[in-house]
N, C-alpha and C. Protein backbone atom coordinates (compact mmCIF):
# COMPACT_ATOMS: atom_id res chain seq x y z
N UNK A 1 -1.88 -12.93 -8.42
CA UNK A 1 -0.72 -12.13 -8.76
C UNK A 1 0.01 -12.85 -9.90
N UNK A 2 1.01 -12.25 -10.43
CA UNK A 2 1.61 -12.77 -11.28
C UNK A 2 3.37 -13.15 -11.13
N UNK A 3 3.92 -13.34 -11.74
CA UNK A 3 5.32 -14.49 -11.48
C UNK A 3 5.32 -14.92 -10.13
N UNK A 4 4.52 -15.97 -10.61
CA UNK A 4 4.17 -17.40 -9.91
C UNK A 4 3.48 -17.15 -8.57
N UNK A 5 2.99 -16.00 -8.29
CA UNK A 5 2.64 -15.85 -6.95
C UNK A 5 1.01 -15.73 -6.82
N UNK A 6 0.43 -16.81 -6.19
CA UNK A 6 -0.82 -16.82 -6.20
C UNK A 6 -1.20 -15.69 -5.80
N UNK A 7 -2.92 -15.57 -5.64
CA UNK A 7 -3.67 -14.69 -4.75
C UNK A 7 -3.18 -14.88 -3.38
N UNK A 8 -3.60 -14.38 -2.41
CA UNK A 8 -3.88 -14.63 -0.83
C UNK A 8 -4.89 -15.16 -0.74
N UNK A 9 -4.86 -16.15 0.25
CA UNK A 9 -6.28 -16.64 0.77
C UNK A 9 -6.57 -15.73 1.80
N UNK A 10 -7.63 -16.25 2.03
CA UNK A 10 -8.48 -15.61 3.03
C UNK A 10 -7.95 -15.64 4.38
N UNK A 11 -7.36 -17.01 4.79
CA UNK A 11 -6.17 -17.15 5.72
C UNK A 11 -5.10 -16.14 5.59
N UNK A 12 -5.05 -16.15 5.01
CA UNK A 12 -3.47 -15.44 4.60
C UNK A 12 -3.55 -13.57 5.02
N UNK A 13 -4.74 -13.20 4.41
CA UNK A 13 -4.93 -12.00 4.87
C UNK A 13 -5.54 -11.51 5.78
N UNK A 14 -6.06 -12.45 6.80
CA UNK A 14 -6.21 -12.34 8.31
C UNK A 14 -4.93 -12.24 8.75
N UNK A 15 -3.74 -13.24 8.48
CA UNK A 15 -2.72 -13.03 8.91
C UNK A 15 -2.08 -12.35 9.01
N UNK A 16 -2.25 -11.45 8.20
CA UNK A 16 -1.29 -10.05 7.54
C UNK A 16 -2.29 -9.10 8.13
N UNK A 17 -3.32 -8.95 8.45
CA UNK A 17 -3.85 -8.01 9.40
C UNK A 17 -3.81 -8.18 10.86
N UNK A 18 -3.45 -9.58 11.07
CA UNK A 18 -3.35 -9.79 12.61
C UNK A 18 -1.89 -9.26 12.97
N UNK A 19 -1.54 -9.53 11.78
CA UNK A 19 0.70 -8.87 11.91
C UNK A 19 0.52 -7.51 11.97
N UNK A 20 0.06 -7.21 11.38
CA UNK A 20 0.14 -5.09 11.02
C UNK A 20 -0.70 -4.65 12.09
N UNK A 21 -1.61 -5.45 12.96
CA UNK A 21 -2.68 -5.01 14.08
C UNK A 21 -1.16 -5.10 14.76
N UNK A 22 -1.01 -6.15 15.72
CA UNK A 22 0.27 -6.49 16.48
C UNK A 22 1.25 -5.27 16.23
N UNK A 23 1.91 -5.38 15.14
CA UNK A 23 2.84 -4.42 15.04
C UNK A 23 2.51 -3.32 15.03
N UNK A 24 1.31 -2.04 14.87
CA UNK A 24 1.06 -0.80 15.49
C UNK A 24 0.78 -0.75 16.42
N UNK A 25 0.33 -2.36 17.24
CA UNK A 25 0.10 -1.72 18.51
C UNK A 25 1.70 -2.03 19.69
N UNK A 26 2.59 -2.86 18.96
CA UNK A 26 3.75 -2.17 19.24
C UNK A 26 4.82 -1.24 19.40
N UNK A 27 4.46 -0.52 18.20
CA UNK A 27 5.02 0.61 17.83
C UNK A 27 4.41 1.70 18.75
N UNK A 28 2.86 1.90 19.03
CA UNK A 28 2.23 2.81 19.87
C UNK A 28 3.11 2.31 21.32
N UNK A 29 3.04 1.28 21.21
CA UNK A 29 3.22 1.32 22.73
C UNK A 29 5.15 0.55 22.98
N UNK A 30 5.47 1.69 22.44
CA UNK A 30 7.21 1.52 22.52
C UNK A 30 7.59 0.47 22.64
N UNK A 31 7.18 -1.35 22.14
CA UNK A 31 7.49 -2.21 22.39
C UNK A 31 8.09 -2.98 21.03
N UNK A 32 8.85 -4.07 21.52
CA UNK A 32 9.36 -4.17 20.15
C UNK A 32 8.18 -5.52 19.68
N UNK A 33 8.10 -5.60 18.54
CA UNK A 33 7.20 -6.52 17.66
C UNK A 33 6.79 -7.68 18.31
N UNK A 34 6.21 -8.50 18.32
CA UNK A 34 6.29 -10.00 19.20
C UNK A 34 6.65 -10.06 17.76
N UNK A 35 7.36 -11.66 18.16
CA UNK A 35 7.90 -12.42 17.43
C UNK A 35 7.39 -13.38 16.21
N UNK A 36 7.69 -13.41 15.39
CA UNK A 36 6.70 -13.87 14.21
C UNK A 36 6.65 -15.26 14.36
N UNK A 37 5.70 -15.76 13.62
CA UNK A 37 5.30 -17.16 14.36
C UNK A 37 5.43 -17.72 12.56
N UNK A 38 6.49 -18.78 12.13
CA UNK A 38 6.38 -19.14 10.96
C UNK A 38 4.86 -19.48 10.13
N UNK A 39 5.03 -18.24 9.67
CA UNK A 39 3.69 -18.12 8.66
C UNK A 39 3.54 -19.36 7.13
N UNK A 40 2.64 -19.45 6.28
CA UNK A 40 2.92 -20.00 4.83
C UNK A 40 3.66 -19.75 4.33
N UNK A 41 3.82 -20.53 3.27
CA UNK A 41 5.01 -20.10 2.51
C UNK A 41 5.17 -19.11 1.46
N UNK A 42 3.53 -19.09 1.73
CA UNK A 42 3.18 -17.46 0.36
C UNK A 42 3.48 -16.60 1.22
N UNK A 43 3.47 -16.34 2.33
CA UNK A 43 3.85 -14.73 3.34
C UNK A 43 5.23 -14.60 3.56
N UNK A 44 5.73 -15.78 3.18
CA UNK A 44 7.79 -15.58 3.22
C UNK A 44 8.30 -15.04 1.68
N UNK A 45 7.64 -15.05 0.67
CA UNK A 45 7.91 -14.99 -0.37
C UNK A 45 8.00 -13.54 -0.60
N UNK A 46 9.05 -12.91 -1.12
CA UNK A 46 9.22 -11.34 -1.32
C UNK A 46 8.34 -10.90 -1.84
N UNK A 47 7.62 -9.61 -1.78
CA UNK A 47 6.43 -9.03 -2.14
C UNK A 47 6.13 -7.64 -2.13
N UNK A 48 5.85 -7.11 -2.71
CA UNK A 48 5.81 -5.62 -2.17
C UNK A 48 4.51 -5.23 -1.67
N UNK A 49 4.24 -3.78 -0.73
CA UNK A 49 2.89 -4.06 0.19
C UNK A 49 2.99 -2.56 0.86
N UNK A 50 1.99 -1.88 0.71
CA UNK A 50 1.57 -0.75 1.53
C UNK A 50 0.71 -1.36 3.07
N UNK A 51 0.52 -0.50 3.90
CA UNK A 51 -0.36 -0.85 4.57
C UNK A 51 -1.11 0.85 4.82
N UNK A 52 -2.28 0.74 4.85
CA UNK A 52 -3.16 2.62 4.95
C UNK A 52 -3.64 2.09 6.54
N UNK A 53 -3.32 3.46 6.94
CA UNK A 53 -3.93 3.37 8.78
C UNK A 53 -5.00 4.19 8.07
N UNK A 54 -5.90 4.25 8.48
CA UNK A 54 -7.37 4.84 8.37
C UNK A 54 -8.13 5.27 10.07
N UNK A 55 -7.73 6.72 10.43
CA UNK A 55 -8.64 7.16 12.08
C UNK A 55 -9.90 7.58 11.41
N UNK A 56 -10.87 6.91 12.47
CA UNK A 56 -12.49 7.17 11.80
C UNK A 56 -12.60 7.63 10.46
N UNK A 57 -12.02 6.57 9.51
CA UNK A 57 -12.14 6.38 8.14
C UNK A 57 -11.56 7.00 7.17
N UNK A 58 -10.50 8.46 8.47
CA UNK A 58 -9.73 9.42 7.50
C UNK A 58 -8.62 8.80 7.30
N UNK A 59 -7.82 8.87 6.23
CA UNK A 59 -6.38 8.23 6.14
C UNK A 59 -5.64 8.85 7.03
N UNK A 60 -4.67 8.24 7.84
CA UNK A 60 -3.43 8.99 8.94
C UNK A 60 -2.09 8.24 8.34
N UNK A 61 -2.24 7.19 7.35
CA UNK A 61 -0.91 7.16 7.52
C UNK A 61 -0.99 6.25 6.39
N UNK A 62 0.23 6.46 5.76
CA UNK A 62 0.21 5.26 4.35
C UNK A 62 1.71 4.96 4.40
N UNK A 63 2.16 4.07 4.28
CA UNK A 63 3.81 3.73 4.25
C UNK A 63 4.09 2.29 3.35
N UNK A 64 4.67 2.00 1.97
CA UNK A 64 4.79 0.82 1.44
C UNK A 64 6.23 0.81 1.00
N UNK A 65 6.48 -0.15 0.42
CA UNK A 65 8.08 -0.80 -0.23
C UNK A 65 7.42 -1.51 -1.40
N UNK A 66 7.77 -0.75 -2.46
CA UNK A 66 7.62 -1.25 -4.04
C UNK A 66 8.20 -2.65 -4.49
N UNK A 67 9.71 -2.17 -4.12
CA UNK A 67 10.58 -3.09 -4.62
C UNK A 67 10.19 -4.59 -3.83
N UNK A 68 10.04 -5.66 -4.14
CA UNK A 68 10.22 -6.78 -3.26
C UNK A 68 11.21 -7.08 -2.51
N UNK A 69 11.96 -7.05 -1.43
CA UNK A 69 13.22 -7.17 -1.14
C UNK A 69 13.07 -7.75 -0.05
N UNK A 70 12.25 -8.16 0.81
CA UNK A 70 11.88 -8.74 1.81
C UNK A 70 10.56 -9.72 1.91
N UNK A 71 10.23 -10.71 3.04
CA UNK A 71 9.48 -11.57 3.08
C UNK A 71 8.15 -10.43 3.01
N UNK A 72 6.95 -10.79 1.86
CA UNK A 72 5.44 -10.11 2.51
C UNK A 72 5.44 -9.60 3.69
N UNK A 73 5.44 -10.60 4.63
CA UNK A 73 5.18 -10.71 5.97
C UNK A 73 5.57 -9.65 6.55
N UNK A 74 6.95 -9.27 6.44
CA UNK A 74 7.81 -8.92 7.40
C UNK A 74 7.98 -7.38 7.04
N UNK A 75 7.00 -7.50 5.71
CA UNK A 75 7.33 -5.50 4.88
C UNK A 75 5.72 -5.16 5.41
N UNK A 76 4.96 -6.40 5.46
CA UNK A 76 3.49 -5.86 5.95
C UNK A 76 3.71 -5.42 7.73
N UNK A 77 4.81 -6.13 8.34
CA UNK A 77 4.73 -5.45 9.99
C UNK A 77 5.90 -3.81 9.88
N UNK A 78 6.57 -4.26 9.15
CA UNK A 78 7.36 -3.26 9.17
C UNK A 78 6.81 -1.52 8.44
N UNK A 79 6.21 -2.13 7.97
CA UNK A 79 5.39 -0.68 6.96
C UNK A 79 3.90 -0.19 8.16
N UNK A 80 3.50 -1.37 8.52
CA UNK A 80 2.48 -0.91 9.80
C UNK A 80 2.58 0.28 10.68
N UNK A 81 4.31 -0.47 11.15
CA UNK A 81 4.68 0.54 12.26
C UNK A 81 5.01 1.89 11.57
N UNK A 82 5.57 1.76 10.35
CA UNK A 82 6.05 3.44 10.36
C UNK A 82 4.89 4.15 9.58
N UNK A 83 3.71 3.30 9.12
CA UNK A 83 2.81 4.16 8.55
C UNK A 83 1.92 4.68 9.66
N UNK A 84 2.54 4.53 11.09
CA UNK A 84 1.77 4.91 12.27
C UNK A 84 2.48 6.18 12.75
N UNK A 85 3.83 6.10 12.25
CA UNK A 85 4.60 6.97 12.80
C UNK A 85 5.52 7.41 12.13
N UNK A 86 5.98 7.40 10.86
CA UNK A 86 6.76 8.07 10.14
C UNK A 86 6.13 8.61 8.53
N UNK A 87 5.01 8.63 8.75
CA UNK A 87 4.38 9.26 7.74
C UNK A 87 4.38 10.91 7.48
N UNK A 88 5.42 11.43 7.05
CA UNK A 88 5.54 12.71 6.95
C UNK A 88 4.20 13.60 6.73
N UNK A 89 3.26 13.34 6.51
CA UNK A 89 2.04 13.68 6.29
C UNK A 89 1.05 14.19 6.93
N UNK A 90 1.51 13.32 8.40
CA UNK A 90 0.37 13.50 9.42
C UNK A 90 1.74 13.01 11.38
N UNK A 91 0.61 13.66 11.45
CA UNK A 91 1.14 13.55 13.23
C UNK A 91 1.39 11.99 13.57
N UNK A 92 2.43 11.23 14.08
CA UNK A 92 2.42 10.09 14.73
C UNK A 92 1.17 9.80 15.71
N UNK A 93 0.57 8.45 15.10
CA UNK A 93 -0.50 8.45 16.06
C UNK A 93 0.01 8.19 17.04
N UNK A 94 -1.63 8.27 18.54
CA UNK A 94 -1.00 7.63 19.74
C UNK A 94 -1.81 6.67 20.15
N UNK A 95 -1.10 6.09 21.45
CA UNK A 95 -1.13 4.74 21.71
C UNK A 95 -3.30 4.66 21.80
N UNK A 96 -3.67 5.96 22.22
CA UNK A 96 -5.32 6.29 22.60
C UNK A 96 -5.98 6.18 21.16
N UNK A 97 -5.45 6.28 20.09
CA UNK A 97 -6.16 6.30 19.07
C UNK A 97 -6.07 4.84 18.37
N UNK A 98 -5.87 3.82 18.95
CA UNK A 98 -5.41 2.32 18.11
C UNK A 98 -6.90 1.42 18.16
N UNK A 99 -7.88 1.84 19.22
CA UNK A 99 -8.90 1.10 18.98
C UNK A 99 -10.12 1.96 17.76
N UNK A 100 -9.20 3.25 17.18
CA UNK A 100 -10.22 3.92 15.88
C UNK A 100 -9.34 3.95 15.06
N UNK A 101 -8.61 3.18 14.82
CA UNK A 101 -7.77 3.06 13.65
C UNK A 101 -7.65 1.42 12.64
N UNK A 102 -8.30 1.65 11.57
CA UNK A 102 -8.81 0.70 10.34
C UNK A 102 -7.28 0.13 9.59
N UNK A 103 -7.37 -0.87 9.70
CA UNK A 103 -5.98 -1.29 8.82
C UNK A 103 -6.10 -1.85 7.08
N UNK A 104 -5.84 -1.30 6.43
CA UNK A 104 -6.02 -1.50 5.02
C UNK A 104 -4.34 -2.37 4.50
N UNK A 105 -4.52 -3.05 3.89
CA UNK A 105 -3.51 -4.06 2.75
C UNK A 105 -3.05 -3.86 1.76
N UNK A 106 -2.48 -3.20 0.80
CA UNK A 106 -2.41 -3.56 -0.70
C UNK A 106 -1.02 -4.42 -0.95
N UNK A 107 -1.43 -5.72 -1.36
CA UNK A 107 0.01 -6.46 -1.78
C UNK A 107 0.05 -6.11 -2.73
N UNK A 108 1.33 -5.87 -3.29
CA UNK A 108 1.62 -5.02 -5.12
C UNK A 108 2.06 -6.53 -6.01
N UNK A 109 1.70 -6.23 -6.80
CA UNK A 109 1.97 -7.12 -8.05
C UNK A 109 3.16 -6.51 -8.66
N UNK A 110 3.61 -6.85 -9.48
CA UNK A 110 5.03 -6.34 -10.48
C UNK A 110 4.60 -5.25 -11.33
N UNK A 111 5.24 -4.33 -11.00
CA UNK A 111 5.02 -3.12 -11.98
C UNK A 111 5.47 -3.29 -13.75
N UNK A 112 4.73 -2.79 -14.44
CA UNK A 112 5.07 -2.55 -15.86
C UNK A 112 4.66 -1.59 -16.37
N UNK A 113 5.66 -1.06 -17.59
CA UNK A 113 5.76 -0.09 -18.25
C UNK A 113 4.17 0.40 -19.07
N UNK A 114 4.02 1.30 -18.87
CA UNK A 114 2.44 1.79 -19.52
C UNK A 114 3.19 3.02 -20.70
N UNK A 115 2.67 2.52 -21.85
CA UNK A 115 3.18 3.12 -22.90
C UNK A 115 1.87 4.17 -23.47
N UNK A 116 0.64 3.32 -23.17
CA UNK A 116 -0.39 3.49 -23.57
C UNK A 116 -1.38 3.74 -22.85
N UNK A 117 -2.32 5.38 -22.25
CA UNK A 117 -3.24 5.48 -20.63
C UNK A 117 -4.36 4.52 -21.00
N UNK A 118 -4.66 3.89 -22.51
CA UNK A 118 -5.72 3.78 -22.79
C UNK A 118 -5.70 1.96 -22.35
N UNK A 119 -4.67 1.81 -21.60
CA UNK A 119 -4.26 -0.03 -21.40
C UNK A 119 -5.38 0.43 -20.07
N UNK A 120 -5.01 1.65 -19.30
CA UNK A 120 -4.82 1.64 -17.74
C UNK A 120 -6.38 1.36 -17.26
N UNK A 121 -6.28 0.50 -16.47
CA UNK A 121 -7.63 0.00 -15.77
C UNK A 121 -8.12 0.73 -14.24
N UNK A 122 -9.17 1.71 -14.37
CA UNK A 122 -9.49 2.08 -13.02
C UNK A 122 -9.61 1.31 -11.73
N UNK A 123 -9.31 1.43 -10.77
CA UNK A 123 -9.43 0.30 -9.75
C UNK A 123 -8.94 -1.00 -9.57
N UNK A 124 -7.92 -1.18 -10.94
CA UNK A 124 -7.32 -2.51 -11.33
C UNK A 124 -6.15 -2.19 -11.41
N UNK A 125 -5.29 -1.07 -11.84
CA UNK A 125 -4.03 -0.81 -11.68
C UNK A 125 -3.72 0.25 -11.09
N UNK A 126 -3.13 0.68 -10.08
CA UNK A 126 -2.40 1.48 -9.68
C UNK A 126 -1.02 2.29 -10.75
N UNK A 127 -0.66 3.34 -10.16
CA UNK A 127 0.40 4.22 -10.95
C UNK A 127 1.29 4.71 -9.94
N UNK A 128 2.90 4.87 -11.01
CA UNK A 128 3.80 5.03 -10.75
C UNK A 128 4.34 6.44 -11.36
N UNK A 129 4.81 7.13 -11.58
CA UNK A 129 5.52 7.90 -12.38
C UNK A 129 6.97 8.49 -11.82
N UNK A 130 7.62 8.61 -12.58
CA UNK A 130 8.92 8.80 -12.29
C UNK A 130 9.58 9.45 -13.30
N UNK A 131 10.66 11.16 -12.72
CA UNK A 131 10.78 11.54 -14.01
C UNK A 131 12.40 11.92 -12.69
N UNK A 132 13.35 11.93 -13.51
CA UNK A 132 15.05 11.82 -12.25
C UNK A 132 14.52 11.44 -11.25
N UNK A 133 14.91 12.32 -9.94
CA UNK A 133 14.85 11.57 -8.77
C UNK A 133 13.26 11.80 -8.05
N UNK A 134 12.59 12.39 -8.73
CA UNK A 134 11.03 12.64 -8.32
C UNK A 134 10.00 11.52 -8.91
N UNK A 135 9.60 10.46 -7.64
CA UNK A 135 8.73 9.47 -8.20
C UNK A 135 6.74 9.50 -7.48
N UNK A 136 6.03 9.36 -7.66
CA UNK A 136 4.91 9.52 -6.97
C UNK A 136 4.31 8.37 -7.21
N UNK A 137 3.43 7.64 -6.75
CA UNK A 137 2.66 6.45 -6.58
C UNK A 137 1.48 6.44 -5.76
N UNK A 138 0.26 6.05 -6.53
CA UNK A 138 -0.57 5.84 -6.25
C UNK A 138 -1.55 4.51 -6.52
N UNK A 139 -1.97 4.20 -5.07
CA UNK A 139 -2.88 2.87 -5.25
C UNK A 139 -3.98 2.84 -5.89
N UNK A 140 -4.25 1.72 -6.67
CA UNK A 140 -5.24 1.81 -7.49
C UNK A 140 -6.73 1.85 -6.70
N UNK A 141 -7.01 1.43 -5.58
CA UNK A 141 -8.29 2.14 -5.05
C UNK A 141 -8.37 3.46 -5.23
N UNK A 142 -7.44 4.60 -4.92
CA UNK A 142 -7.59 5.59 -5.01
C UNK A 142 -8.01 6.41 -5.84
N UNK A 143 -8.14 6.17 -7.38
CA UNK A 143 -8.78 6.62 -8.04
C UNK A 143 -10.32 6.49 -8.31
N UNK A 144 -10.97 5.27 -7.72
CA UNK A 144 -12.13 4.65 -7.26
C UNK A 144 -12.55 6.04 -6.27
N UNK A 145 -11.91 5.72 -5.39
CA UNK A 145 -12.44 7.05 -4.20
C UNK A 145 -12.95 7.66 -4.39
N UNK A 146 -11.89 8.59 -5.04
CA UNK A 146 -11.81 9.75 -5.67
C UNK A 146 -12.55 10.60 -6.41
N UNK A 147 -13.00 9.00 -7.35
CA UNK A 147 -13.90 9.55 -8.84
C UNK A 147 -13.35 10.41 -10.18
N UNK A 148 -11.62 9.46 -9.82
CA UNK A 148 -11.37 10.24 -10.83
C UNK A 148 -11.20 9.55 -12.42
N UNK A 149 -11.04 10.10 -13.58
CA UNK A 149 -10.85 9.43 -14.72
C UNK A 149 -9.73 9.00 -14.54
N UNK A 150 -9.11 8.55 -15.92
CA UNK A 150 -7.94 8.00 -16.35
C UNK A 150 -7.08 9.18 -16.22
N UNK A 151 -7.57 10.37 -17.11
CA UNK A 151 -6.47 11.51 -17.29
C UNK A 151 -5.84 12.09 -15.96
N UNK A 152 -7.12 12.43 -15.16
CA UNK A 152 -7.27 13.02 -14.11
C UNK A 152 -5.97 11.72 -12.92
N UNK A 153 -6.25 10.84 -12.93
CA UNK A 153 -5.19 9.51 -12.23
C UNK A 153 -4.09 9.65 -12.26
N UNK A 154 -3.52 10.03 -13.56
CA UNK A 154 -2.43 10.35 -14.40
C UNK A 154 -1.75 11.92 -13.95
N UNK A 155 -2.65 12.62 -14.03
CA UNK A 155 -2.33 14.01 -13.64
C UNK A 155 -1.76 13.81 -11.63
N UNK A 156 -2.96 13.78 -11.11
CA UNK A 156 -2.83 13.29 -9.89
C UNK A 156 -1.45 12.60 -9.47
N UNK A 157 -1.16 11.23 -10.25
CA UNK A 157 0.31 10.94 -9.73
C UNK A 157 0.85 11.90 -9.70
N UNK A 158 1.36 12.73 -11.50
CA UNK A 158 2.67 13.50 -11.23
C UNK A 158 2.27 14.39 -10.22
N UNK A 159 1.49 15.33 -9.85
CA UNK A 159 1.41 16.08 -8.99
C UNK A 159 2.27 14.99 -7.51
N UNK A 160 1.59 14.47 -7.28
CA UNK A 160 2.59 13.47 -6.12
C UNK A 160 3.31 13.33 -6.08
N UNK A 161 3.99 12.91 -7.17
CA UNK A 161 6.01 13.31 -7.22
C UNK A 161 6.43 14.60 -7.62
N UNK A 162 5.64 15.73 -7.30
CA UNK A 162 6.10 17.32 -7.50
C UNK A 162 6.43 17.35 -8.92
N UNK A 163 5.62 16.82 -9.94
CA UNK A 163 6.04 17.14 -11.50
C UNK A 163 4.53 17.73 -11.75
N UNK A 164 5.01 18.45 -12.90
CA UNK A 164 3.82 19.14 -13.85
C UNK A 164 2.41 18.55 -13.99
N UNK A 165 1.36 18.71 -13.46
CA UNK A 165 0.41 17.26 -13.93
C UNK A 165 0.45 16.59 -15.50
N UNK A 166 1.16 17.71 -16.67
CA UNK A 166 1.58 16.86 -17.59
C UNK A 166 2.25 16.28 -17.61
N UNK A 167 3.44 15.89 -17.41
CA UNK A 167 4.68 15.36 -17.08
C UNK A 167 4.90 13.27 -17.66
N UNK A 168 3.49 13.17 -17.13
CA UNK A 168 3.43 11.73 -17.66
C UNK A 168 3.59 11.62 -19.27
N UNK A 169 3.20 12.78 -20.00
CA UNK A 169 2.99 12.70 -21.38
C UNK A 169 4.43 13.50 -22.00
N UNK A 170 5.07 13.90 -21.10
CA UNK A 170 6.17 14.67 -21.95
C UNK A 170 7.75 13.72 -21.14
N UNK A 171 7.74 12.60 -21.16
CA UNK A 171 9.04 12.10 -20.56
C UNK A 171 8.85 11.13 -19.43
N UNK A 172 8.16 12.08 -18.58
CA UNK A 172 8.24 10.72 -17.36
C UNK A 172 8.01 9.32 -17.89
N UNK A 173 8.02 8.53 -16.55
CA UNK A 173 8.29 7.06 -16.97
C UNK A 173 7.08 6.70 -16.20
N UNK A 174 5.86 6.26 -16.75
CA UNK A 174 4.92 5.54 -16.05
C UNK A 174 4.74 4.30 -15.85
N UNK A 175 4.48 3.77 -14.44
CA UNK A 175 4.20 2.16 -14.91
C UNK A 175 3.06 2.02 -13.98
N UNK A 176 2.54 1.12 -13.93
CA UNK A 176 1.09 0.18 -13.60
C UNK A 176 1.20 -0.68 -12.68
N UNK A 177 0.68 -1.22 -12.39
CA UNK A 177 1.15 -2.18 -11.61
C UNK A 177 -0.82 -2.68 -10.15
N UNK A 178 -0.85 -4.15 -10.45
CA UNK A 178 -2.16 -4.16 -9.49
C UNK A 178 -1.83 -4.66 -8.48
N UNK A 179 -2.65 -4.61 -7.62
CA UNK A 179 -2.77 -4.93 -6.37
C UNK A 179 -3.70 -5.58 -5.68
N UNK A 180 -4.13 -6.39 -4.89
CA UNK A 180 -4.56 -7.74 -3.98
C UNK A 180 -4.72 -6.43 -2.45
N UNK A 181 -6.30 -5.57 -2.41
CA UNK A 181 -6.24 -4.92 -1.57
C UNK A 181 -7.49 -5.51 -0.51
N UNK A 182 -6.83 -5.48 0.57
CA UNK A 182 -7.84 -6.01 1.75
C UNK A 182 -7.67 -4.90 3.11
N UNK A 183 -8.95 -5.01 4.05
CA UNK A 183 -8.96 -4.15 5.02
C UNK A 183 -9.83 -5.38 6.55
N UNK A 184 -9.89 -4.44 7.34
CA UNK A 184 -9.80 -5.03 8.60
C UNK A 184 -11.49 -4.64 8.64
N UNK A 185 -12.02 -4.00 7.69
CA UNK A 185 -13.53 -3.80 6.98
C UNK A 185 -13.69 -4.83 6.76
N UNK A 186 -13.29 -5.75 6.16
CA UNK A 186 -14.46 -6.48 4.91
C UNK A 186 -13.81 -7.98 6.11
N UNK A 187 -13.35 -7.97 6.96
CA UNK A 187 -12.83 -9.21 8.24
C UNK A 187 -14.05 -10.08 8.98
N UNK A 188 -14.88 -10.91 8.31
CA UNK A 188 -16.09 -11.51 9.12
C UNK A 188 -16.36 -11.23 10.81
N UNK A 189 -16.99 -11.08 11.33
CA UNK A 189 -17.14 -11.19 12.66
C UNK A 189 -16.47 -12.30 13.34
N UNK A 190 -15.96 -12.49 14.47
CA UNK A 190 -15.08 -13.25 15.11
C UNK A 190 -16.67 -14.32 15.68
């Protein structure tokens, strides 16, 4: 990552999946969080961070915090729980569905201004767009998925913040921004 914030180790993002495991399966089961156990000093450090619930590989729930304003740690348990249950998108999961549900990571890097689509890197930067109070964001895996181009990425955000799919080219404010994405997939065997 960049201003001053290393990668994650490999430690580090077990940790942050063992926190976001813990914390949905608190949230399923009406309990409050166990208690955090002083992590490194890279997981106290403000950060911004989605976490994607994935039921048998379909997305159910996506919930992140852009801004850094809190410890990693503590936006990766806190975004767990409500991407289990306050995802306007989809039904609150339940407590029966937690042993088919995949936990995905993206720690965000610092967003910047994209003046130019032809900077934008597939699968390497994620998008923002923002035109008044309508903003849409999308992780940069997602265009990987997808299979979509650059234009098509671009279009796609604004549609996500309810703007024109042109919208990026006539005003809105786009920015970029990468991400450090890990899942409870790619987790070695115990």
């Amino acid at each position: 990552m960049t201003e001053g914030l290393p990668l994650l180790t490999p430690d580090e993002t077990r940790v942050l999946l063992d926190l976001a495991r813990r914390a949905l399966a608190a949230r399923l089961a009406s309990r409050q969080v166990p208690r955090l156990e002083p992590p490194s000093p890279r997981l106290l450090a403000p950060q911004g961070a989605f976490v994607s619930l994935h039921l048998d590989r379909a997305l159910r729930g996506c919930v992140g915090m852009v801004t850094p304003r809190r410890p990693l740690a503590t936006t990766v348990i806190e975004c767990a729980g409500a991407a289990a249950t306050e995802d306007p998108r989809f039904e609150p999961l339940r407590s029966s569905d937690i042993d088919r549900v995949t936990i995905e990571i993206s720690v965000l890097g610092p967003s910047f201004r994209m003046t130019d689509p032809s900077g934008l890197i597939l699968g390497t930067h994620g998008l923002m767009v923002t035109m008044g109070q309508r903003r849409g964001l999308l992780l940069p895996q997602v265009a990987v998925q997808q299979g979509w181009t650059v234009p098509v990425f671009l279009e796609e955000t604004c549609l996500k913040a309810g703007l024109p799919p042109d919208a990026w080219g006539r005003g809105a404010i786009v920015e970029a921004f990468s991400a450090q994405v890990f899942s409870e997939l790619e987790r070695p065997p115990h």
